[in-house]
C-alpha atoms as a PDB file:
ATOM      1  CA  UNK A   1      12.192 -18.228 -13.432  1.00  0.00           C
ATOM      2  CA  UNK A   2      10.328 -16.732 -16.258  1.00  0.00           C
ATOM      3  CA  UNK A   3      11.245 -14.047 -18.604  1.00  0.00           C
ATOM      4  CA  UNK A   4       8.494 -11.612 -16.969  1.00  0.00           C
ATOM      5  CA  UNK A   5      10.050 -12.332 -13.385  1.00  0.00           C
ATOM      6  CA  UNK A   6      13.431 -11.844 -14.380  1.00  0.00           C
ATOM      7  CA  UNK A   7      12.597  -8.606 -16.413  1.00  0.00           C
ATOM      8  CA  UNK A   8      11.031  -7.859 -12.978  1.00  0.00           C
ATOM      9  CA  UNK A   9      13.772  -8.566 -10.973  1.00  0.00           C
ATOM     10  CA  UNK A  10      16.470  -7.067 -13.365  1.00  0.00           C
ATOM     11  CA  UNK A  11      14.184  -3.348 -13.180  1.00  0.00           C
ATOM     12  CA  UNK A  12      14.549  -3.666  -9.249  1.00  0.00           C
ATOM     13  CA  UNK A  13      18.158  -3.296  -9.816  1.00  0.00           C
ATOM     14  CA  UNK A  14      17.675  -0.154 -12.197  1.00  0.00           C
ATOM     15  CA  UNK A  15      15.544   1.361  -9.653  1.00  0.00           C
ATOM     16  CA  UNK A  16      17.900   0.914  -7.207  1.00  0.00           C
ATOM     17  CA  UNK A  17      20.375   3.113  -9.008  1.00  0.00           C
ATOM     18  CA  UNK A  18      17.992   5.552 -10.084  1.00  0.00           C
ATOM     19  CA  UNK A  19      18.715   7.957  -6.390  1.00  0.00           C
ATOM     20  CA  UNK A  20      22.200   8.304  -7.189  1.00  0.00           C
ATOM     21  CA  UNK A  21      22.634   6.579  -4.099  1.00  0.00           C
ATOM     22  CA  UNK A  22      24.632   2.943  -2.220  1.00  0.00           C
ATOM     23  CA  UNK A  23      23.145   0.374  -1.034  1.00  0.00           C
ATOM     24  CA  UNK A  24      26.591  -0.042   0.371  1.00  0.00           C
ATOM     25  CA  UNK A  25      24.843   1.554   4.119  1.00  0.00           C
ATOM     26  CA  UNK A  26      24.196  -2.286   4.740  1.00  0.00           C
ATOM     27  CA  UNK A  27      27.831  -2.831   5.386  1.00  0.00           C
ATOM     28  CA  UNK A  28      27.322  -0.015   8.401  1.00  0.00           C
ATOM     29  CA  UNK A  29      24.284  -1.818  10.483  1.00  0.00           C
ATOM     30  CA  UNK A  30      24.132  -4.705  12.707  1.00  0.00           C
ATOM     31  CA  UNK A  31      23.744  -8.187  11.035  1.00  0.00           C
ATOM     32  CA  UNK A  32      21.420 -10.734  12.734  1.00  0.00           C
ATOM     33  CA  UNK A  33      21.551 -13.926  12.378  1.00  0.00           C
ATOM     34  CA  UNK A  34      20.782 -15.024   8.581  1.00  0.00           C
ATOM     35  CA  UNK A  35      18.081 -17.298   9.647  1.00  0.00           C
ATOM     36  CA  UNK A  36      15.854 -14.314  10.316  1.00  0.00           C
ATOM     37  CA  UNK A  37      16.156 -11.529   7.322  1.00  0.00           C
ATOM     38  CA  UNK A  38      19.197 -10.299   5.278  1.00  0.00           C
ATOM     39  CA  UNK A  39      19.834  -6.707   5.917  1.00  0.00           C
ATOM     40  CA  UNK A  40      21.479  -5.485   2.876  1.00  0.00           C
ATOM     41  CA  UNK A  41      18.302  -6.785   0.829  1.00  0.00           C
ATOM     42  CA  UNK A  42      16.069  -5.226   3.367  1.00  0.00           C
ATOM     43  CA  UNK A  43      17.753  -1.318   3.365  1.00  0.00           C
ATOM     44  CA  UNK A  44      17.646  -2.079  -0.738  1.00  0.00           C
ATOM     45  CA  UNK A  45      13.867  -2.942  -0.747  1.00  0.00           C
ATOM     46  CA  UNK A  46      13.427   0.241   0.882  1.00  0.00           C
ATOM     47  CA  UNK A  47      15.668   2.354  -1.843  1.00  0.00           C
ATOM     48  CA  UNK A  48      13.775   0.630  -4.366  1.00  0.00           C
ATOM     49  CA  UNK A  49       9.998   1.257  -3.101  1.00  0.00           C
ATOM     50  CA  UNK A  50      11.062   5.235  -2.194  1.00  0.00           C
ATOM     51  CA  UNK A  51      13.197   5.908  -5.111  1.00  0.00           C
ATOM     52  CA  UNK A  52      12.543   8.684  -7.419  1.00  0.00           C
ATOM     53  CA  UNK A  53      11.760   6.052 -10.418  1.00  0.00           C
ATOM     54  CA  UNK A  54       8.493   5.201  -8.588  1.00  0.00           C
ATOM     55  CA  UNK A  55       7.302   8.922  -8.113  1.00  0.00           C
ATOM     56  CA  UNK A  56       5.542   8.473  -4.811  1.00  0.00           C
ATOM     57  CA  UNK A  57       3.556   5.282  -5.678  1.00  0.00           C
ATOM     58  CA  UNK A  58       0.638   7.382  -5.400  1.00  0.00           C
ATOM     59  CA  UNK A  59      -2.578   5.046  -5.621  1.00  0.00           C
ATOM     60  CA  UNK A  60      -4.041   4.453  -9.073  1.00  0.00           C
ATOM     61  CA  UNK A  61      -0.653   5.708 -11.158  1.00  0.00           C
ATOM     62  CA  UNK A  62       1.595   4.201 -13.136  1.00  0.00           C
ATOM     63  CA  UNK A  63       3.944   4.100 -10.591  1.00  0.00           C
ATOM     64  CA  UNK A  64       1.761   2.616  -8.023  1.00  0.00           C
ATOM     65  CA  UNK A  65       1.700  -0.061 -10.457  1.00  0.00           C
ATOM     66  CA  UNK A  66       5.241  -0.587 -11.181  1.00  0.00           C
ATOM     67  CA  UNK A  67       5.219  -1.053  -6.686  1.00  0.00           C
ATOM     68  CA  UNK A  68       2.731  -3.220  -7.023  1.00  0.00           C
ATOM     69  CA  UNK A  69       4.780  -5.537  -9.757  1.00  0.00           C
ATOM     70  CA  UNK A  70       7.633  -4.837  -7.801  1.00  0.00           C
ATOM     71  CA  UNK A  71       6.263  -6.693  -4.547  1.00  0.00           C
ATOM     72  CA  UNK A  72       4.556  -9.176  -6.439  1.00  0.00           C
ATOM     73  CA  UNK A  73       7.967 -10.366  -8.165  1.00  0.00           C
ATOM     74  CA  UNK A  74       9.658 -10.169  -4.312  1.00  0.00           C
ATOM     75  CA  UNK A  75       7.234 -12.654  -3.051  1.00  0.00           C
ATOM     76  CA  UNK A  76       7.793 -15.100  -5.960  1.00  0.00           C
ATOM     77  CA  UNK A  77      11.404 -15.058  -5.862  1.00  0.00           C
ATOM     78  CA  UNK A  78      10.499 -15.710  -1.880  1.00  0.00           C
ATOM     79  CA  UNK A  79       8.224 -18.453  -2.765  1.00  0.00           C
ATOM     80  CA  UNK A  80       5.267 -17.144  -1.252  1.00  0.00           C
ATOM     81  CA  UNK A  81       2.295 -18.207  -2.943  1.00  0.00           C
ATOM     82  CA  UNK A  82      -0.834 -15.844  -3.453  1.00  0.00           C
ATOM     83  CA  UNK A  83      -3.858 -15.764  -1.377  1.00  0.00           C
ATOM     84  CA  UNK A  84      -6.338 -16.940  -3.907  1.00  0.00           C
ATOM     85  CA  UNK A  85      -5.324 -17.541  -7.756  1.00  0.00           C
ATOM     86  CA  UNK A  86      -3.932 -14.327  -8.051  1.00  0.00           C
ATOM     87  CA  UNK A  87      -1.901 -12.215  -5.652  1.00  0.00           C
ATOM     88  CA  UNK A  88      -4.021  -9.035  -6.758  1.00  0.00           C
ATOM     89  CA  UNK A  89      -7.042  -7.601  -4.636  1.00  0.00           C
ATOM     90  CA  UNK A  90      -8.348  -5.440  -7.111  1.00  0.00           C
ATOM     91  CA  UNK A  91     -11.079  -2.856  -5.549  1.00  0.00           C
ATOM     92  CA  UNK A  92     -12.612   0.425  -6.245  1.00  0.00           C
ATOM     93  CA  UNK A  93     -13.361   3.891  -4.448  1.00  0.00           C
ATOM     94  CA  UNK A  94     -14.207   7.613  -4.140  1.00  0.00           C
ATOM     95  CA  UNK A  95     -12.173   9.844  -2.141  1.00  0.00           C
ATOM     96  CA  UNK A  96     -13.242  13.844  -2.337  1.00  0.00           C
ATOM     97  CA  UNK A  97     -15.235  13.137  -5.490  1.00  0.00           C
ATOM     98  CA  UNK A  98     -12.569  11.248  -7.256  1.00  0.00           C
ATOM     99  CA  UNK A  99     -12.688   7.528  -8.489  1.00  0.00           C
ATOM    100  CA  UNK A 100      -9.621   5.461  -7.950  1.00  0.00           C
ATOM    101  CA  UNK A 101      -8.641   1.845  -9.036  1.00  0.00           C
ATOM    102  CA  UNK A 102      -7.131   0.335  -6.041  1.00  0.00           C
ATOM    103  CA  UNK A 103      -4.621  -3.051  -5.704  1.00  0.00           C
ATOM    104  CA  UNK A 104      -4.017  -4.921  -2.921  1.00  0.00           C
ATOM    105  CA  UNK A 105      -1.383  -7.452  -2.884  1.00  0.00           C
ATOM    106  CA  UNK A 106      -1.837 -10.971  -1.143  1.00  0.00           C
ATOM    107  CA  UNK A 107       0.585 -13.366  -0.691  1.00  0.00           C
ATOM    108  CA  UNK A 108       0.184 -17.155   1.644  1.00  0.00           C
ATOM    109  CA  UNK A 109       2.589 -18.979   3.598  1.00  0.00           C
ATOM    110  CA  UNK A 110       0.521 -21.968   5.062  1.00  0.00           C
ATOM    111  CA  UNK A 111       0.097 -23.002   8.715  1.00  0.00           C
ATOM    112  CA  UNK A 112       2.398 -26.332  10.034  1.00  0.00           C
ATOM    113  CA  UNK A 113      -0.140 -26.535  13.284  1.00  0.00           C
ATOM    114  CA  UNK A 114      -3.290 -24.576  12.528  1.00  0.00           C
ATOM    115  CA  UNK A 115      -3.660 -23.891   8.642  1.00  0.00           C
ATOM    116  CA  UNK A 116      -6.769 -22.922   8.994  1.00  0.00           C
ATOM    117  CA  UNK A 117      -6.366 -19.945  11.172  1.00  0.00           C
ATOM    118  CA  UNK A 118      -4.329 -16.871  10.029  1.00  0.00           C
ATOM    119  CA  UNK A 119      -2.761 -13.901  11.023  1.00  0.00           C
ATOM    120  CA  UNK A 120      -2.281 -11.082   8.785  1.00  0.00           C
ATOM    121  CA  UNK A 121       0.861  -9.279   8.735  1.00  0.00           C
ATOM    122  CA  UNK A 122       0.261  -6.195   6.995  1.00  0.00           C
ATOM    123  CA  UNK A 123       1.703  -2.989   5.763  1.00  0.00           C
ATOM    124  CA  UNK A 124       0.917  -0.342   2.886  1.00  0.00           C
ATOM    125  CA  UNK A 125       3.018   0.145  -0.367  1.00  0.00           C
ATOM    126  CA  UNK A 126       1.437   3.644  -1.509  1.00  0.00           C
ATOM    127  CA  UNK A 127       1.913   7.103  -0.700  1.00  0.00           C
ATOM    128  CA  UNK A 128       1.371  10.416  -1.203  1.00  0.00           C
ATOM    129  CA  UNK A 129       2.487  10.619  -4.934  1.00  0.00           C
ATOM    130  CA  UNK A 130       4.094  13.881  -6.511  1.00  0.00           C
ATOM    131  CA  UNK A 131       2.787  17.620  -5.453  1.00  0.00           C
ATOM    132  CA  UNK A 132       3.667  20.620  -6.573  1.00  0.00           C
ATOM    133  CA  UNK A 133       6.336  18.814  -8.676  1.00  0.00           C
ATOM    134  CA  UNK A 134       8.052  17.511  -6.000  1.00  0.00           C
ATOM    135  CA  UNK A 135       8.325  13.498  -5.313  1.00  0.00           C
ATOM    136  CA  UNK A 136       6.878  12.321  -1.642  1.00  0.00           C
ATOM    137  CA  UNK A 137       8.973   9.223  -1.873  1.00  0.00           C
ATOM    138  CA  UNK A 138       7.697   7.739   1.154  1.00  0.00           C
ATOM    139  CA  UNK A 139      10.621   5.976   2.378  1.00  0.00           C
ATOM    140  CA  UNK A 140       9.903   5.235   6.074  1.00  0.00           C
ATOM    141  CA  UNK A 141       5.899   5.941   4.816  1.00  0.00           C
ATOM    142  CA  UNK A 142       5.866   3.224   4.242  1.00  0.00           C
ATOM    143  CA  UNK A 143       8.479   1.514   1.987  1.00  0.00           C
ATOM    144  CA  UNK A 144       9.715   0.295   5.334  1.00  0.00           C
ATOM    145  CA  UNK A 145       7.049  -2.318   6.375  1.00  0.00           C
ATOM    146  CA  UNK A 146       6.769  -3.374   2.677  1.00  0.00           C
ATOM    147  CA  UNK A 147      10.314  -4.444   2.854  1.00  0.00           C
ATOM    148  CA  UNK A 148       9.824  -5.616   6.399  1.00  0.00           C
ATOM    149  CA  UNK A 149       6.758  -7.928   4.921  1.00  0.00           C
ATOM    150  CA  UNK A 150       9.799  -9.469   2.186  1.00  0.00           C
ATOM    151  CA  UNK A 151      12.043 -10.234   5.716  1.00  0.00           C
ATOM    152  CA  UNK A 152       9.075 -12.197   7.213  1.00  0.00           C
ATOM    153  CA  UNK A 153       8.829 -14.221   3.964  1.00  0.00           C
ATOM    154  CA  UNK A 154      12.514 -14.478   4.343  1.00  0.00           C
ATOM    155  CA  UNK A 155      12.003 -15.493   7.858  1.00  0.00           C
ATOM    156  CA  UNK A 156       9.554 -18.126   6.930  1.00  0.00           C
ATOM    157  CA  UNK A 157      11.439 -19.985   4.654  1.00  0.00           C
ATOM    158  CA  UNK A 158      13.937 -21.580   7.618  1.00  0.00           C
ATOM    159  CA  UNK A 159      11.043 -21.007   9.813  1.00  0.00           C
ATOM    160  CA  UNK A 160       7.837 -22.270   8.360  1.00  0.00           C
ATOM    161  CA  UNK A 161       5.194 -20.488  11.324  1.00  0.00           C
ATOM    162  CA  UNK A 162       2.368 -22.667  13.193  1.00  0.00           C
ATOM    163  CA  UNK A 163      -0.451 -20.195  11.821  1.00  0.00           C
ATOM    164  CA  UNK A 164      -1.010 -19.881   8.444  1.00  0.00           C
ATOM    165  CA  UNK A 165       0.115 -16.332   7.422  1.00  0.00           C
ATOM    166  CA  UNK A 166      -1.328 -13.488   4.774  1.00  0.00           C
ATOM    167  CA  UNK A 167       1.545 -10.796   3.732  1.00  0.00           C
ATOM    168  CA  UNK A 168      -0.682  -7.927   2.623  1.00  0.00           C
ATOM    169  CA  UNK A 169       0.679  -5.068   1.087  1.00  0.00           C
ATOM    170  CA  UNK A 170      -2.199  -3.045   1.254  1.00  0.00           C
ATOM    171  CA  UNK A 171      -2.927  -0.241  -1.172  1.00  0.00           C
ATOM    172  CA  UNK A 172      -4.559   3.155  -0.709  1.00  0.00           C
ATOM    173  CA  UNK A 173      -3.442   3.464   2.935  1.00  0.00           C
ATOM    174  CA  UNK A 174      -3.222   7.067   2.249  1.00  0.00           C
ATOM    175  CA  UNK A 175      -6.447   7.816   1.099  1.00  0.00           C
ATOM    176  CA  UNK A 176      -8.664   6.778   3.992  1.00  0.00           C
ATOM    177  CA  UNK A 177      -7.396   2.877   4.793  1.00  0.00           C
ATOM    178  CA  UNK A 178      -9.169   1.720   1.535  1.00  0.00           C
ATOM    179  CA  UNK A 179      -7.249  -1.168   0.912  1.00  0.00           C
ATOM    180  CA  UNK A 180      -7.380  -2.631   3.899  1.00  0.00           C
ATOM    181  CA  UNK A 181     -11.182  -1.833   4.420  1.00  0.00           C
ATOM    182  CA  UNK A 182     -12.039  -3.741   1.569  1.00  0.00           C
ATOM    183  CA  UNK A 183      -9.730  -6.788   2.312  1.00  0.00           C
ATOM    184  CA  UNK A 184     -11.471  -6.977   6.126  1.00  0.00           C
ATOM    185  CA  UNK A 185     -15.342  -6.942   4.012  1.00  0.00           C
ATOM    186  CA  UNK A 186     -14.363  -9.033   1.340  1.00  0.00           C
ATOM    187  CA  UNK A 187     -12.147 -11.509   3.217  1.00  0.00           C
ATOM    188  CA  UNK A 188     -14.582 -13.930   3.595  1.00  0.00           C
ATOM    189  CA  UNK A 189     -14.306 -15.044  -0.403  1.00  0.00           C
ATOM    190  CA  UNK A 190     -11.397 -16.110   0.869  1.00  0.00           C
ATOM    191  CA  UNK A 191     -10.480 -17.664   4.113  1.00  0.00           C
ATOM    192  CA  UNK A 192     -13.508 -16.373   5.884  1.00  0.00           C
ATOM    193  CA  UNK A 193     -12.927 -13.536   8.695  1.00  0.00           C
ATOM    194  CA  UNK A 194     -13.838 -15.461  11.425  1.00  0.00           C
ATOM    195  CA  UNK A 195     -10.462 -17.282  10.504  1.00  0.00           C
ATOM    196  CA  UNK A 196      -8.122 -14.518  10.815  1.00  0.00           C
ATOM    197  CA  UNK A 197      -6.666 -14.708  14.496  1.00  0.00           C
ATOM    198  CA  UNK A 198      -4.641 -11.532  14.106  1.00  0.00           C
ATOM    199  CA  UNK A 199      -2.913  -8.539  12.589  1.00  0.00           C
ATOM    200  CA  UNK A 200       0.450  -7.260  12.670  1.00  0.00           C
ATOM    201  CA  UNK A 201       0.726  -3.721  10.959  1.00  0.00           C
ATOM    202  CA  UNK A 202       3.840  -2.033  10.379  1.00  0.00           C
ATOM    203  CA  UNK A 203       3.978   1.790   9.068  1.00  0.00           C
ATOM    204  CA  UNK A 204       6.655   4.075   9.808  1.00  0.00           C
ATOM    205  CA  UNK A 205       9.072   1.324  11.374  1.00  0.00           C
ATOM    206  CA  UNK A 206      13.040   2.766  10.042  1.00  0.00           C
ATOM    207  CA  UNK A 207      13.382   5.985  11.753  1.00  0.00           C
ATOM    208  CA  UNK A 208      13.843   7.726  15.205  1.00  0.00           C
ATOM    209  CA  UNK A 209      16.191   9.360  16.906  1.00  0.00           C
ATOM    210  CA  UNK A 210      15.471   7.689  20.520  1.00  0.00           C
ATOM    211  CA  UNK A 211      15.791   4.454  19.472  1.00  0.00           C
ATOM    212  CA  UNK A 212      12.104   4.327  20.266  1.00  0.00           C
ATOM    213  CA  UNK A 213       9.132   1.755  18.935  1.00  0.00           C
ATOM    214  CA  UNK A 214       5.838   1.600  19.849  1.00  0.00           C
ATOM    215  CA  UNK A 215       3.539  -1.350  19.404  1.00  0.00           C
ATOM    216  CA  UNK A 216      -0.293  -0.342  19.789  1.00  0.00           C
ATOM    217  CA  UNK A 217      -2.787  -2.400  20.814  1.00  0.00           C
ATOM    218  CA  UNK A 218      -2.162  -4.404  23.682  1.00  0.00           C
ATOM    219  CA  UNK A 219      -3.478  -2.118  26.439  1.00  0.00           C
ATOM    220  CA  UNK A 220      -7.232  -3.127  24.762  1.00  0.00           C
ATOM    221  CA  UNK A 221      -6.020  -6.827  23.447  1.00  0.00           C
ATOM    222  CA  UNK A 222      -4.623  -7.900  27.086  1.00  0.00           C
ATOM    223  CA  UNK A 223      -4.055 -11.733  25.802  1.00  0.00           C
ATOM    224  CA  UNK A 224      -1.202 -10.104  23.761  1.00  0.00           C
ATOM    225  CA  UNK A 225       0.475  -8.776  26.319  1.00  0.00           C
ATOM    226  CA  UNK A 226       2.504 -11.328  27.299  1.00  0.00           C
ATOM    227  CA  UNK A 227       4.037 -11.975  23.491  1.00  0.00           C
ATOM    228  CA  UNK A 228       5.416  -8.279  23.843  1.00  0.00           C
ATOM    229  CA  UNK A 229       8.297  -9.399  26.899  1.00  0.00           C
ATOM    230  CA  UNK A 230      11.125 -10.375  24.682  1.00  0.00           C
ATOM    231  CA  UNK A 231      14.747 -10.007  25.016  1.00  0.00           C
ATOM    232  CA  UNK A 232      15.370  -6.744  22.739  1.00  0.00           C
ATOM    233  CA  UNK A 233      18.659  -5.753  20.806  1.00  0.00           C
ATOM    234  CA  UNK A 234      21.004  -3.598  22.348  1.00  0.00           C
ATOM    235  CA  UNK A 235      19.967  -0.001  22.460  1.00  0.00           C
ATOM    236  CA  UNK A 236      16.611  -0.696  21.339  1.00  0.00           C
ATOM    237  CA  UNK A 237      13.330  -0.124  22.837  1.00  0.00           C
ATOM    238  CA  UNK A 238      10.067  -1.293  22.401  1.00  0.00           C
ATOM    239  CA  UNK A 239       7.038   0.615  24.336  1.00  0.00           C
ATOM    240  CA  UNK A 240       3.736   0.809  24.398  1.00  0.00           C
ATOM    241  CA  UNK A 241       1.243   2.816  24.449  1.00  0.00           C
ATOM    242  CA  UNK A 242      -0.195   5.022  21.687  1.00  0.00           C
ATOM    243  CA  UNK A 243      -3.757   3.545  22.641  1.00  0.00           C
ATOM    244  CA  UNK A 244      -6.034   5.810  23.731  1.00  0.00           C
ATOM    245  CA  UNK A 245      -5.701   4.740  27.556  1.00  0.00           C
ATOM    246  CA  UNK A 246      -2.545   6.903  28.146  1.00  0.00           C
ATOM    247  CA  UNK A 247      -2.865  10.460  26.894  1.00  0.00           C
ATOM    248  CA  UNK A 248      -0.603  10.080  23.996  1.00  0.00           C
ATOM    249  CA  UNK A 249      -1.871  10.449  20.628  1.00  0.00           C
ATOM    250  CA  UNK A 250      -4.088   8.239  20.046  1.00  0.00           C
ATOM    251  CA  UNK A 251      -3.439   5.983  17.090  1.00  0.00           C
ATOM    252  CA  UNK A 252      -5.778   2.819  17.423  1.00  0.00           C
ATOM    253  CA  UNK A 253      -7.446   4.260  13.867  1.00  0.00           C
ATOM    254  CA  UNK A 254      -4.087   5.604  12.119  1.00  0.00           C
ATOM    255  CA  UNK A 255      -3.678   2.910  10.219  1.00  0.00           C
ATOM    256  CA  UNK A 256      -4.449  -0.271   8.410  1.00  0.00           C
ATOM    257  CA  UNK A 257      -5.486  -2.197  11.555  1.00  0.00           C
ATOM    258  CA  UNK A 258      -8.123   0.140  12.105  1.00  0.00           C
ATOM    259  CA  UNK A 259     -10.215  -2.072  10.180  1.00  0.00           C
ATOM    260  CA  UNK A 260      -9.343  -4.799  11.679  1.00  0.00           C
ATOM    261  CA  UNK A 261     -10.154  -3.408  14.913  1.00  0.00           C
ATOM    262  CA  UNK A 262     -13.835  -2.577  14.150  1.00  0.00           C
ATOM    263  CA  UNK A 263     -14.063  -5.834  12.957  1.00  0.00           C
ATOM    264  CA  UNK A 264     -13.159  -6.824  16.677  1.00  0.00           C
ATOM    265  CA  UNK A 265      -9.922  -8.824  15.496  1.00  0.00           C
ATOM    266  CA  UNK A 266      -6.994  -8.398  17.582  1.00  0.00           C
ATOM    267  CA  UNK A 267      -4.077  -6.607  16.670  1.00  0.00           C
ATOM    268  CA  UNK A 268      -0.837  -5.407  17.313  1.00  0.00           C
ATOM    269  CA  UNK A 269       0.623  -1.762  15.069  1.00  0.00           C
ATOM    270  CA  UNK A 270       4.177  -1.461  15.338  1.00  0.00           C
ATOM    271  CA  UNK A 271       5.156   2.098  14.642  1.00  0.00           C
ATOM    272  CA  UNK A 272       7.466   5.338  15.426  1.00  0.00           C
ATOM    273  CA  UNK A 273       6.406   8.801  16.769  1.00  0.00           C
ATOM    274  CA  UNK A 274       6.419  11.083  13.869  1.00  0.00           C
ATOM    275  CA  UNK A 275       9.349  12.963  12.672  1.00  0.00           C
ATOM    276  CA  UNK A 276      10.086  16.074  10.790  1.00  0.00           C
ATOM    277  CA  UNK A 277       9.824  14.359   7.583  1.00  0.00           C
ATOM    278  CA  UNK A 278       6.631  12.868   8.030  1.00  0.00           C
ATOM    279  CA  UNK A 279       4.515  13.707   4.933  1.00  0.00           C
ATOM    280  CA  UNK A 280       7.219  15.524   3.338  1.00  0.00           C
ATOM    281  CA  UNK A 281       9.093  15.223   0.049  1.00  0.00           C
ATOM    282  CA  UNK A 282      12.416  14.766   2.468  1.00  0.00           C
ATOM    283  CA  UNK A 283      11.195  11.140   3.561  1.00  0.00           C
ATOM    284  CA  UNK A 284      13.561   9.615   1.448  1.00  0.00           C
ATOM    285  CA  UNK A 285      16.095   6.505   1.665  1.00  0.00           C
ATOM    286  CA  UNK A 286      19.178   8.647   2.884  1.00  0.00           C
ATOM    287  CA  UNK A 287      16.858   9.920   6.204  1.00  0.00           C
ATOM    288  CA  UNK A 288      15.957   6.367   7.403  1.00  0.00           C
ATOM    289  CA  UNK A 289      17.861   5.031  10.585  1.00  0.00           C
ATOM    290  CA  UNK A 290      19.595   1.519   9.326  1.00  0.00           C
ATOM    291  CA  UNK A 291      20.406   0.399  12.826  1.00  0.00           C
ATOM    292  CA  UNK A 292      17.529   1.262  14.329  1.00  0.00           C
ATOM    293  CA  UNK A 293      15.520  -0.567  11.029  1.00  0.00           C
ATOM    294  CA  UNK A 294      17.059  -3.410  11.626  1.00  0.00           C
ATOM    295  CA  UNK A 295      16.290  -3.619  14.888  1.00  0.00           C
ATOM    296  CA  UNK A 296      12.759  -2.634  14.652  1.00  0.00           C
ATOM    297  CA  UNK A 297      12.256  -5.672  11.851  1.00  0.00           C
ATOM    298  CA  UNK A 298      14.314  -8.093  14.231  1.00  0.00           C
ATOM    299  CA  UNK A 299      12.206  -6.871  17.132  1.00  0.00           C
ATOM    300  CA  UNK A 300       8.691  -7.261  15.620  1.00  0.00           C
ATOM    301  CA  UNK A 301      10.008 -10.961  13.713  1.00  0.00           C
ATOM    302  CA  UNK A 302      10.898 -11.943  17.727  1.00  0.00           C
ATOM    303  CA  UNK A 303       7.122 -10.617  18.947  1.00  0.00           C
ATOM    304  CA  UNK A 304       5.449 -13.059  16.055  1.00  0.00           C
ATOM    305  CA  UNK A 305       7.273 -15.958  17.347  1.00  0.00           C
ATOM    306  CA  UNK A 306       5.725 -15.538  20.535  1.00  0.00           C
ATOM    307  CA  UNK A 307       2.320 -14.538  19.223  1.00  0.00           C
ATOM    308  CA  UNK A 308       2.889 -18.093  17.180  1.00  0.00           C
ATOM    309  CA  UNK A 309       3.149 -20.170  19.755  1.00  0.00           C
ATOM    310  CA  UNK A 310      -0.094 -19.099  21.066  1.00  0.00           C
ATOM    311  CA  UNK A 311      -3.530 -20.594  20.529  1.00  0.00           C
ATOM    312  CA  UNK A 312      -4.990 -17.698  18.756  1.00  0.00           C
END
């Protein structure tokens, strides 16, 4: 481990003590089995990403870039490789007359039984920054499926998957699904689009007081269907709908597989109904759900296998 990594790795531990807060609420959830994800890193990815040190990770700040070193040092430490020689997507783009300098970040975990086909498990690391002096730490928006992305690569390392797989922590989410617009039209430099199989997306995926997860998608991507009927954990349930067949909200475009949609790859969103904190400087690391986290990230790790074991 280099100096610069451990530096890294040594400021995730500041960060973590910035809130004033434990990472001791680990010792109050449910712990899968350890050949999945370990929980007490996953609830302190999320204090990390969402505490007050990183201001709001608001796209194109300093703060967005400490995220953005942040994740990249995860994903070594998890020995996931980049995408291409570097794990940084760097792109550009107006939103309401403003330029911004945008950063994705691509990692690779390679495919035992079809490397050359990938799914994309994605989720986005930025958020709505500081307003009117107050932080918008984003903790469930979405500091959730960035540290759900780290138990995947977690997952992966006892259980190397059949597809090859990109972790994308996509940036400027917030501002109009920039980052991952620009990954789906520029994709092709890379592994070439008619190569990607699939996308996961995960925003919003630590929080809800039914015990309720949706997963969007599969009313309009029927072959997907049948990777959905798992066995879920106790007092946990997974639904769906959400998909603009169903007269819910319809949230096919709410998110970073909306590009991948237009581009007519299937996908699957995981994702909660929206709660009071939604948008608000209140979603912070205290308001998020631990059992119901975990269970969401064990849920969606269970769906993948299945989808895995398909010939995409």
């Amino acid at each position: 481990m280099n100096i610069k990594l451990i530096a890294l790795v040594f400021l995730a531990f500041v960060l973590a003590s910035c809130n004033g807060q434990s990472t001791d609420k680990s010792e109050e959830v449910i712990d899968f089995e350890q050949t999945r994800f370990n929980t007490a890193s996953l609830l302190q990815h999320v204090e990390v990403l969402s505490s007050d040190a990183l201001e709001g990770r608001r796209t194109g700040t300093a703060s967005s870039l400490k995220a953005k070193d942040y994740i990249i040092a995860q994903l070594k430490i998890l020995q996931v490789k980049p995408l291409t020689e570097s794990y940084e997507q760097q792109f550009s783009f107006k939103n309401k007359e403003k330029s911004y300098q945008g950063i994705n970040v691509l990692g690779k975990i390679e495919g035992s039984e079809r490397p050359d086909k990938y799914i994309v498990i994605s989720a986005h690391y930025d958020h709505e920054g500081i307003k009117n002096g107050k932080i918008y730490n984003g903790a469930d928006d979405d500091a959730s499926g960035i540290s759900a992305l780290f138990a995947f690569a977690e997952y992966f390392q006892k259980n190397p998957p059949k597809h090859s797989v990109i972790l994308a922590a996509f940036d400027a989410e917030e501002l109009g699904l920039q980052g991952s617009r620009y990954f789906v039209d520029n994709v092709d430099v890379a592994v070439g689009i008619e190569n990607i199989v699939l996308n996961i997306n995960m925003d919003m995926i630590s929080r809800n007081e039914k015990d309720e997860l949706y997963v969007v998608g599969s009313g309009h991507y029927i072959q997907l269907k049948s990777a959905i009927n798992i066995e879920l954990p106790e007092n946990f349930n997974l639904l769906t709908g959400h998909d603009g067949l169903d007269g819910k909200q319809n949230w096919m475009n709410s998110s970073d597989h909306a590009p991948f949609h237009k581009k007519e790859i299937p996908f699957l969103y995981f994702g909660e109904e929206d709660h009071k904190d939604y948008h608000q400087p209140s979603d912070d690391f205290e308001n998020i759900h631990p059992n119901f986290y975990v269970k969401a990230v064990y849920t969606i790790i269970s769906v993948f296998e299945n989808l895995d074991k398909m010939n995409l």
